[in-house]
Protein backbone atom coordinates (compact mmCIF):
# COMPACT_ATOMS: atom_id res chain seq x y z
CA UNK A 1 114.35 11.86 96.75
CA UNK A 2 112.47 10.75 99.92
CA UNK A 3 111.44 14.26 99.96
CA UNK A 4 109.76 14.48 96.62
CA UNK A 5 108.25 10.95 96.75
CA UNK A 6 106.76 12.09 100.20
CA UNK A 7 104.57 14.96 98.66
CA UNK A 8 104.15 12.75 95.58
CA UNK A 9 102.57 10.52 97.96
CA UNK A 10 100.25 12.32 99.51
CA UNK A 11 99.02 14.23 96.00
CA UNK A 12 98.02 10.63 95.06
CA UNK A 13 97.00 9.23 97.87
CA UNK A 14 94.33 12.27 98.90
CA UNK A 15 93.28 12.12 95.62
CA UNK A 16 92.63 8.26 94.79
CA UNK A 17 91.10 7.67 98.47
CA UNK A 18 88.15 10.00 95.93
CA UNK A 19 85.29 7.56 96.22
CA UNK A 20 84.04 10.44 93.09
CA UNK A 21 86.79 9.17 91.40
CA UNK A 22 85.91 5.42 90.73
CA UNK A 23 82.24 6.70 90.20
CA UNK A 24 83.35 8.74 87.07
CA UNK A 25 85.59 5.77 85.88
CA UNK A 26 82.30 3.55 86.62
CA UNK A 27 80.34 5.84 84.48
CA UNK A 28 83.40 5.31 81.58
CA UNK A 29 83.14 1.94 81.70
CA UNK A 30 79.17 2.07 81.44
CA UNK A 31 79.41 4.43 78.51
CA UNK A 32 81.46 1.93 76.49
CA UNK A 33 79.12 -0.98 77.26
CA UNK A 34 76.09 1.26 76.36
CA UNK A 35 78.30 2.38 72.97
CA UNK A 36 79.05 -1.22 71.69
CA UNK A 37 74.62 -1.77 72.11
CA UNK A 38 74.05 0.47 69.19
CA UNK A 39 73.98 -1.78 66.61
CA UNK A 40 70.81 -0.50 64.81
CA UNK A 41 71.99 3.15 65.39
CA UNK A 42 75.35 2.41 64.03
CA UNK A 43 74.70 0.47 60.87
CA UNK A 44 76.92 -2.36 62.87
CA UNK A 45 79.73 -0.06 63.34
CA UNK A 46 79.32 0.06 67.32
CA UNK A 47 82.31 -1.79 67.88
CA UNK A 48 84.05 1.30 66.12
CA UNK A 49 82.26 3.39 68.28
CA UNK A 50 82.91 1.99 71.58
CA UNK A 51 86.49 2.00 70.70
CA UNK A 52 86.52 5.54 69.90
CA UNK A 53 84.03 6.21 73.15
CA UNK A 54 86.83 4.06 75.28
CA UNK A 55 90.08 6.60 73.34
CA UNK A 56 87.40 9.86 74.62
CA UNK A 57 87.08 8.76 77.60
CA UNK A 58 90.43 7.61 78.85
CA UNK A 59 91.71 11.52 76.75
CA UNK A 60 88.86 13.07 79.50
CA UNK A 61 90.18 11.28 82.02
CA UNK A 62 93.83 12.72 81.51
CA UNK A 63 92.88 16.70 81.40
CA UNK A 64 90.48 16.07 84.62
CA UNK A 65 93.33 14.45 86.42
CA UNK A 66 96.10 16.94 85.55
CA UNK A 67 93.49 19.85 86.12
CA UNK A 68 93.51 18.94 89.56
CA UNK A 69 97.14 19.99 90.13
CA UNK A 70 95.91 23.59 89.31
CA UNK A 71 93.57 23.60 92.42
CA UNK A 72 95.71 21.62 94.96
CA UNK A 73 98.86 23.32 94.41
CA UNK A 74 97.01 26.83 95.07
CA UNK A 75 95.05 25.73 97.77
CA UNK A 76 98.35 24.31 99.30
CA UNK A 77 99.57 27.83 99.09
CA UNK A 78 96.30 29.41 100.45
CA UNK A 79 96.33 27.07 103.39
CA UNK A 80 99.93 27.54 104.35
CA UNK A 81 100.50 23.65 103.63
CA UNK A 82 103.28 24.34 101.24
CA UNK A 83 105.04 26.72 103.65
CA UNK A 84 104.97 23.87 106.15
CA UNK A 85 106.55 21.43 103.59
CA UNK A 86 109.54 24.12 103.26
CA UNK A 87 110.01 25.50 106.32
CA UNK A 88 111.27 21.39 106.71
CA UNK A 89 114.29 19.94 104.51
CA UNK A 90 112.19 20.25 101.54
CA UNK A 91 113.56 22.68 98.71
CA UNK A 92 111.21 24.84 96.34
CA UNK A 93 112.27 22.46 93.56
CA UNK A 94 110.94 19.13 95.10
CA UNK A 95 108.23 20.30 95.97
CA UNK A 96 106.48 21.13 92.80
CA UNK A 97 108.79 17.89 91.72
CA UNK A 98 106.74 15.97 93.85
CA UNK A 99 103.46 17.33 92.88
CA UNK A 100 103.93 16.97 89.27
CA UNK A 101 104.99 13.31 89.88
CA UNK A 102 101.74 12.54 92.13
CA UNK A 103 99.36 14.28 89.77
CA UNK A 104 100.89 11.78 87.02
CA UNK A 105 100.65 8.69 89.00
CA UNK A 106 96.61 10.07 89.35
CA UNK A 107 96.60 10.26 85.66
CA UNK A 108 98.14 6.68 84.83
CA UNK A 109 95.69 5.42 87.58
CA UNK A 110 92.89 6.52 85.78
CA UNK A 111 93.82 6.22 82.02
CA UNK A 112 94.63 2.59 83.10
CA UNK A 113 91.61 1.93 84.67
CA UNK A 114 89.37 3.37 81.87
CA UNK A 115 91.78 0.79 79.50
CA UNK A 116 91.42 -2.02 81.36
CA UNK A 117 87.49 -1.41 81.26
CA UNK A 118 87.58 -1.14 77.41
CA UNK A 119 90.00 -4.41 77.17
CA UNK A 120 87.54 -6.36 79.38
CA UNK A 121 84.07 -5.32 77.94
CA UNK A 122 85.80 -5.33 74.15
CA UNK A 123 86.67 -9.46 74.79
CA UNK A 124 83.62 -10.42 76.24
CA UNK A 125 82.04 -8.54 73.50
CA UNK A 126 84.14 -9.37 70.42
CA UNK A 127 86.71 -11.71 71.18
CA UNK A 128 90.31 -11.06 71.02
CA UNK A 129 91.60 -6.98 71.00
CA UNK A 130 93.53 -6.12 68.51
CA UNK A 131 97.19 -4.55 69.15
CA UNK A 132 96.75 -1.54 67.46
CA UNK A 133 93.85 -0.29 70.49
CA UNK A 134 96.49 -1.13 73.24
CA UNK A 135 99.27 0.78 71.51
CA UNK A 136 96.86 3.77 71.26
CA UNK A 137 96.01 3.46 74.48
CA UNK A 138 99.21 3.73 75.93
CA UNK A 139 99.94 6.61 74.07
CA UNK A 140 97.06 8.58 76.01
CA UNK A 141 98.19 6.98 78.87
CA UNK A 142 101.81 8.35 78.10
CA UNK A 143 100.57 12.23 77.24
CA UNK A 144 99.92 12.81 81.23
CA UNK A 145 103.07 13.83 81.48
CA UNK A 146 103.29 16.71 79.12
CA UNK A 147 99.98 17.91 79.95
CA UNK A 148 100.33 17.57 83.73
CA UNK A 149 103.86 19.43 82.98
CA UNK A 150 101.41 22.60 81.30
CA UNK A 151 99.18 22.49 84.87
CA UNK A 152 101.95 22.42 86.72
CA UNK A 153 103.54 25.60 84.97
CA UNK A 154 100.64 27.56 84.96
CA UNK A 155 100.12 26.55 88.54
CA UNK A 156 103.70 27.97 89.53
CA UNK A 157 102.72 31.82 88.28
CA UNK A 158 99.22 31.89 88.53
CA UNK A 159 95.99 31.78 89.97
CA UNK A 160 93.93 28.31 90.21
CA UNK A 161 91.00 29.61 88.16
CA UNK A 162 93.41 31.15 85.35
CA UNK A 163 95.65 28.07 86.10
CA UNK A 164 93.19 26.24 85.11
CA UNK A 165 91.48 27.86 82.15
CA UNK A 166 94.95 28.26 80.22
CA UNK A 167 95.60 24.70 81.06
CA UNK A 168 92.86 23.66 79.40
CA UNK A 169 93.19 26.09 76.69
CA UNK A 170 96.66 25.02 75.96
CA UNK A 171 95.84 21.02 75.61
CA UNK A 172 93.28 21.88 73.21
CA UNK A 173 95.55 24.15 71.16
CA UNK A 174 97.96 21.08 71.75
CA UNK A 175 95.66 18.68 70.38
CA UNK A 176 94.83 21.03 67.47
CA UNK A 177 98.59 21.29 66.30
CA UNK A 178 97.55 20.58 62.56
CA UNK A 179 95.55 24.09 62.88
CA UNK A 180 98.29 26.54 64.84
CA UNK A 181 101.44 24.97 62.46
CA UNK A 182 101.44 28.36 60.44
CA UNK A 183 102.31 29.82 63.78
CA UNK A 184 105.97 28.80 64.17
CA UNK A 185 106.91 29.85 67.30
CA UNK A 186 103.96 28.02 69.08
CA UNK A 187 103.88 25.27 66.75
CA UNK A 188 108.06 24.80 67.42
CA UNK A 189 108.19 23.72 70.91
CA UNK A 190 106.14 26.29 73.33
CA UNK A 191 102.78 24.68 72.83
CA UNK A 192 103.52 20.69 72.80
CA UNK A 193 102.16 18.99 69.64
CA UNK A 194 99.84 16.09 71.29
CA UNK A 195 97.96 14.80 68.50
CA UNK A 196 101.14 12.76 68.43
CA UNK A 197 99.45 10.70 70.77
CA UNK A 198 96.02 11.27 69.15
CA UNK A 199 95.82 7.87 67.33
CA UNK A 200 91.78 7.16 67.37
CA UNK A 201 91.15 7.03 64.35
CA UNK A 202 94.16 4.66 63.09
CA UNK A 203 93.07 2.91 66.37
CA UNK A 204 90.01 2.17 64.69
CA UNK A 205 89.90 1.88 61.99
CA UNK A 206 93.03 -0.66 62.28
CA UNK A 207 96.11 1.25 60.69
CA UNK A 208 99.06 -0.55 62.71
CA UNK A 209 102.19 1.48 64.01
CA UNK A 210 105.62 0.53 65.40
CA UNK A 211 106.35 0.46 69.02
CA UNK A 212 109.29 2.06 68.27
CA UNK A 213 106.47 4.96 67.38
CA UNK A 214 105.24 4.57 70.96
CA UNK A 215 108.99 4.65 72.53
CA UNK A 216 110.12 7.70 70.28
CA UNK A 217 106.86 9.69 71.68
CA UNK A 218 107.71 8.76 75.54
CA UNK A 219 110.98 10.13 74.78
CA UNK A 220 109.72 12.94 73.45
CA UNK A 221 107.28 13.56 76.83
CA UNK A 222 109.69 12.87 79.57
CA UNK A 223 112.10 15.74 77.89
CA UNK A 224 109.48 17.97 77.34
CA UNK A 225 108.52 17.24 80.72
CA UNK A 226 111.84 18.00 82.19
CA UNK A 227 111.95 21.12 80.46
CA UNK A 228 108.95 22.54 81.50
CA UNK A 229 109.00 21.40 85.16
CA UNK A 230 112.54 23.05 85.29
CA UNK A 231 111.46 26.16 84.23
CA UNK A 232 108.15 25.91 86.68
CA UNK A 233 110.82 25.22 89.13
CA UNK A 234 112.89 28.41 88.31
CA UNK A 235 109.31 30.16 88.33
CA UNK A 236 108.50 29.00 91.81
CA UNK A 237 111.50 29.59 93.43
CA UNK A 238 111.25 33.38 92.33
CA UNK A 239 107.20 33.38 93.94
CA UNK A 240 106.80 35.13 97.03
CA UNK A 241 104.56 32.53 99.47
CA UNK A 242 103.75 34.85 101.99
């Protein structure tokens, strides 16, 4: 486990010493306070709207972060840095284990941030924040790990650039589970169904639901996770890295 937390480590740690990376979640947190000073525009609905900027946002945030498992884990390959790591006492299997657990600690980092930014700017605007926007919150905070589970896959058999593109092709047909249902086989398990974390608009427009909502969907991530990191693992492990 030392092994895996080690690479997990160093994902992370390159990637939030970013000084780009506070400047986009700057630029987040100066969209929402821009979004709730459109009163006029909005007919008085800007607090709706800077919630639903804030759920955008933080949903941005997420796909960027994962995305960059698609480039680091092929340019680890192209620069011999992952034959390095494995020439050592560090199997195939936690090493991808440990990438897919750094690129998720990214993703929390920034989903959290981009929250907390929303929290703070919603109570100095409005007052108290109503439960319902920290539930959905969470929720995006908790779909990192299925979607940084699709980078990783795609980064185990392919190229960064069609790594990439399918990864972000796949969260969108994710996200747009309502429209691919007809299509069983994707709809049944291959293609994750995220808009179970998609709660905007009950987010704002202040339709309340259960925690237990929230625990059932982590559930449903971390073994969806598992599953696909497995199989990335049983990918890997058959790649040649010459």
């Amino acid at each position: 486990m030392d092994e895996v937390n080690a690479i997990a480590e160093g994902v992370w740690g390159r990637i939030l010493r970013m000084k780009i990376l506070y400047f986009l979640i700057g630029c987040a947190w100066l969209h929402i306070i821009l979004s709730s000073q459109y009163e006029a525009l909005m007919l008085k609905e800007q607090k709706m709207l800077m919630a639903d900027m804030s759920f955008f946002l933080a949903g941005l945030g997420a796909v960027l972060s994962v995305l960059t498992l698609t480039f680091d884990l092929s340019k680890d390959l192209r620069q011999g840095t992952a034959i390095a790591y494995l020439s050592k006492s560090v199997s195939r299997t936690q090493y991808i284990f440990g990438k897919f657990l750094g690129t998720v600690w990214v993703g929390v980092v920034v989903t959290v941030l981009i929250a907390i930014g929303f929290f703070m700017i919603h109570n100095a605007t409005y007052g108290s924040l109503p439960v319902v926007m920290v539930k959905a919150h969470l929720l995006i905070i908790i779909s990192v790990l299925p979607m940084a589970a699709i980078a990783l896959f795609f980064s185990t058999i392919l190229s960064e650039a069609a790594a990439a593109v399918l990864t972000v092709a796949t969260i969108w047909m994710a996200y747009s589970a309502n429209a691919i249902s007809s299509v069983s086989m994707l709809y049944g398990g291959i293609v994750p169904d995220l808009s179970l974390f998609n709660m905007r608009m009950e987010a704002v427009h202040g339709t309340q639901f259960g925690w237990s909502y929230i625990g059932l969907a982590f559930i449903w991530s971390v073994v969806y996770s598992v599953g696909l990191v497995s199989l990335s693992g049983i990918f890997f492990n058959k790649r040649d890295l010459g």
